[in-house]
Protein backbone atom coordinates (compact mmCIF):
# COMPACT_ATOMS: atom_id res chain seq x y z
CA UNK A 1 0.03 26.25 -13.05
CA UNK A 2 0.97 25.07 -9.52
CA UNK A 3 0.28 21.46 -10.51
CA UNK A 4 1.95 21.59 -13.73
CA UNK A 5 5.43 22.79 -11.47
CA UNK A 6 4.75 20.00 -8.75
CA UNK A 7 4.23 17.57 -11.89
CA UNK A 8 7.59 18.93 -13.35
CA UNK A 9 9.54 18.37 -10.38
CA UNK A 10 8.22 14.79 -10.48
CA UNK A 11 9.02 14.30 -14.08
CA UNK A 12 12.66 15.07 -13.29
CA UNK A 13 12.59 12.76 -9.94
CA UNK A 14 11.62 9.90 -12.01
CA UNK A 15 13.86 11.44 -15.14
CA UNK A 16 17.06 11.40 -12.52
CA UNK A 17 16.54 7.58 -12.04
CA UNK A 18 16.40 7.42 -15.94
CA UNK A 19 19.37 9.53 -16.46
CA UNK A 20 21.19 6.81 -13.47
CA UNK A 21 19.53 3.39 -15.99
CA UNK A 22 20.67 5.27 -19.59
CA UNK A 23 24.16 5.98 -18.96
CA UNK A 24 24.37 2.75 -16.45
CA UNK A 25 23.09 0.61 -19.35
CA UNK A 26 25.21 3.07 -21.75
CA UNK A 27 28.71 2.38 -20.44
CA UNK A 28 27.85 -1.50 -20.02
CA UNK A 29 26.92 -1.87 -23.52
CA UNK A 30 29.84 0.38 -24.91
CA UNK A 31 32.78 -0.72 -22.42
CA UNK A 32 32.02 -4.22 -20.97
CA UNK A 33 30.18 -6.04 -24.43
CA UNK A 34 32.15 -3.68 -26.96
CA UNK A 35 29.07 -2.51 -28.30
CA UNK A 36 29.38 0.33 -30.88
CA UNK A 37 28.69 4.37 -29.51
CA UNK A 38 25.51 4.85 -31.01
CA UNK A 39 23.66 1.29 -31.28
CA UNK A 40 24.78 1.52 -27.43
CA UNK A 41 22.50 4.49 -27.16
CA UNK A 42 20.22 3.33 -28.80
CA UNK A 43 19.38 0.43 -26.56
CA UNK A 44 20.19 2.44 -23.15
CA UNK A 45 17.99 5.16 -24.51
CA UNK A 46 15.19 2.10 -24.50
CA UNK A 47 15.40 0.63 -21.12
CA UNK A 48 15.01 4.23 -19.82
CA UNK A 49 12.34 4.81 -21.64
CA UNK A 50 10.52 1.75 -20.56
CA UNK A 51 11.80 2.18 -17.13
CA UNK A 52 10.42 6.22 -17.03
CA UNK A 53 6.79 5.29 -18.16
CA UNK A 54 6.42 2.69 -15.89
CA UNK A 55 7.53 5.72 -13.12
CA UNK A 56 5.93 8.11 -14.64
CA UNK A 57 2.39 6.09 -14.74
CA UNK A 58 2.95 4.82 -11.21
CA UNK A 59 4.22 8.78 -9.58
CA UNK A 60 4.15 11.46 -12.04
CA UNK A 61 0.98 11.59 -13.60
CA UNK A 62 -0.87 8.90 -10.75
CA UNK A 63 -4.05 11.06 -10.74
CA UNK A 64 -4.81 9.77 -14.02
CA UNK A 65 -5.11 6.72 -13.84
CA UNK A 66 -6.45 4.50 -16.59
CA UNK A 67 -7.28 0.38 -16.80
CA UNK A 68 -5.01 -1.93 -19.11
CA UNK A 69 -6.41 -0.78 -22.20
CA UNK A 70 -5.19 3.45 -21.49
CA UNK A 71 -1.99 1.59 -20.07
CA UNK A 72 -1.28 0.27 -23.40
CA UNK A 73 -2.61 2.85 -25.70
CA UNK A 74 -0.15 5.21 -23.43
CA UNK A 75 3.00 2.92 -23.54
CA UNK A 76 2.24 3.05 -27.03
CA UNK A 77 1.91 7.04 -27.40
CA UNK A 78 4.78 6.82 -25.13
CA UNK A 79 7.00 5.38 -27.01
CA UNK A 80 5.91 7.54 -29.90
CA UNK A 81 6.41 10.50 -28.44
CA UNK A 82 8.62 10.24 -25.86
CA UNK A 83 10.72 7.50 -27.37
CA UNK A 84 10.65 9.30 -30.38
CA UNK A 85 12.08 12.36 -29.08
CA UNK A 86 14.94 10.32 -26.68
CA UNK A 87 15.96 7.80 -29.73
CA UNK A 88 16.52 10.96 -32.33
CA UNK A 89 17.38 13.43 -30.01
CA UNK A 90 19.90 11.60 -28.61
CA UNK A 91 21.07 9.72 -31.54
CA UNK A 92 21.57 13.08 -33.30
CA UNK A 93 23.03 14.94 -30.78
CA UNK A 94 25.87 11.84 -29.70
CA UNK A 95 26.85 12.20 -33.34
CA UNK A 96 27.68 15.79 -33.15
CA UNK A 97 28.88 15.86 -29.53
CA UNK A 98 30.59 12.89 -28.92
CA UNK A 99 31.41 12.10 -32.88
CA UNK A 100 32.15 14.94 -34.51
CA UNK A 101 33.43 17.23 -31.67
CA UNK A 102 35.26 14.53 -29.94
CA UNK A 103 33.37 14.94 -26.38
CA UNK A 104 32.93 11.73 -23.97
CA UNK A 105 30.16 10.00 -24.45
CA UNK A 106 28.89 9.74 -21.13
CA UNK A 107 28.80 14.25 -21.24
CA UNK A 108 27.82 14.03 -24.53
CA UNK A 109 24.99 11.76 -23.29
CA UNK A 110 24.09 13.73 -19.91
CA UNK A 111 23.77 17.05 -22.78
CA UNK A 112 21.67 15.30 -24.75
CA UNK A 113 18.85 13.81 -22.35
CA UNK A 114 18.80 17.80 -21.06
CA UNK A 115 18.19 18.98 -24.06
CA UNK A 116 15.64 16.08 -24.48
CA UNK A 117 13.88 16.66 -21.32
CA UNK A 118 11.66 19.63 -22.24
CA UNK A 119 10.20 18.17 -25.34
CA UNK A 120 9.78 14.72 -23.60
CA UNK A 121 8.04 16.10 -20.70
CA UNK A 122 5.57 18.48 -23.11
CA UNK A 123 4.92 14.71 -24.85
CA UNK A 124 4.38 13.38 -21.92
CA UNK A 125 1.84 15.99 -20.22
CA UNK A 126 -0.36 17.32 -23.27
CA UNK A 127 -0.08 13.41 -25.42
CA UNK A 128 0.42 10.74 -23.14
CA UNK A 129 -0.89 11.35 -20.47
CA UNK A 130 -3.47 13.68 -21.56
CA UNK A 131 -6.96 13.18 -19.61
CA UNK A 132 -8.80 10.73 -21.15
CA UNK A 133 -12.48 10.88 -21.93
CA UNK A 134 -15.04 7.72 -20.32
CA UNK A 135 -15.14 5.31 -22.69
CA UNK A 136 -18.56 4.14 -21.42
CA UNK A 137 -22.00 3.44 -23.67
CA UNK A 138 -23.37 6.50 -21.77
CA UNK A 139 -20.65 9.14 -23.19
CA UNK A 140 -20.94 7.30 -26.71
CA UNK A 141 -24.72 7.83 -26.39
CA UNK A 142 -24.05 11.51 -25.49
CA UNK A 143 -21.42 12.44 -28.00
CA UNK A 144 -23.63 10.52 -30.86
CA UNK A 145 -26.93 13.03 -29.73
CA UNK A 146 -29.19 9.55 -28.57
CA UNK A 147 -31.40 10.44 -25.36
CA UNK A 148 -30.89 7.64 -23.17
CA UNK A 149 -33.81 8.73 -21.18
């Protein structure tokens, strides 16, 4: 349980510099290059996504580390979990906050990657970065019941 809390503090180090990219990238997209509220998060929602696995890989879950192959198969689960839960959480939540009940965007944001956080960190822990079983002719030998011996 101890490592779970160290691994949740890290999730929310790396999840601050997110927060700092998303509504960075948000208020660029909306107020410099005009870009419509929700297409805005949308994309801002991305970059911190992309930007929090490469963290999260590299610090947060670093003692399990895989080759290229659980790299991509991660980014992948990643973005189907995680991204999954940032795109429609936040999507759905900017149209009630900052849409229909008239609250900044940039609040209505910060809300929504809170409320975002648990369910993107339970993706993260018990999907993506789950521990992986050896991929090696010995464990397929093993699993398939052929003595090797």
């Amino acid at each position: 349980m101890r490592t779970l809390a160290f691994r949740w503090l890290r999730f929310n180090l790396v999840g601050a510099l997110g927060i700092v990219i998303q509504l960075g990238s948000l208020a660029i997209l909306k107020d410099v290059l005009g870009v419509q509220y929700l297409a805005a998060t949308a994309l801002a929602v991305e970059l911190a996504v992309l930007h929090n696995f490469v963290w999260h890989a590299r610090f947060t879950w670093k003692d399990r580390p895989g080759g290229v192959r659980v790299t991509l198969e991660r980014l992948f689960r990643f973005h189907l979990g995680n991204g999954l839960i940032s795109i429609a959480g936040n999507l759905a939540l900017m149209r009630v906050l900052a849409g229909g009940l008239g609250l900044h965007y940039l609040a209505a944001n910060v809300i929504s990657i809170a409320v975002c956080s648990f369910g993107n960190f339970a993706a993260s822990e018990w999907f993506v970065f789950r521990g992986e079983e050896p991929r090696s002719s010995h464990a397929f030998s093993k699993a398939a019941g052929v003595d090797e011996g």
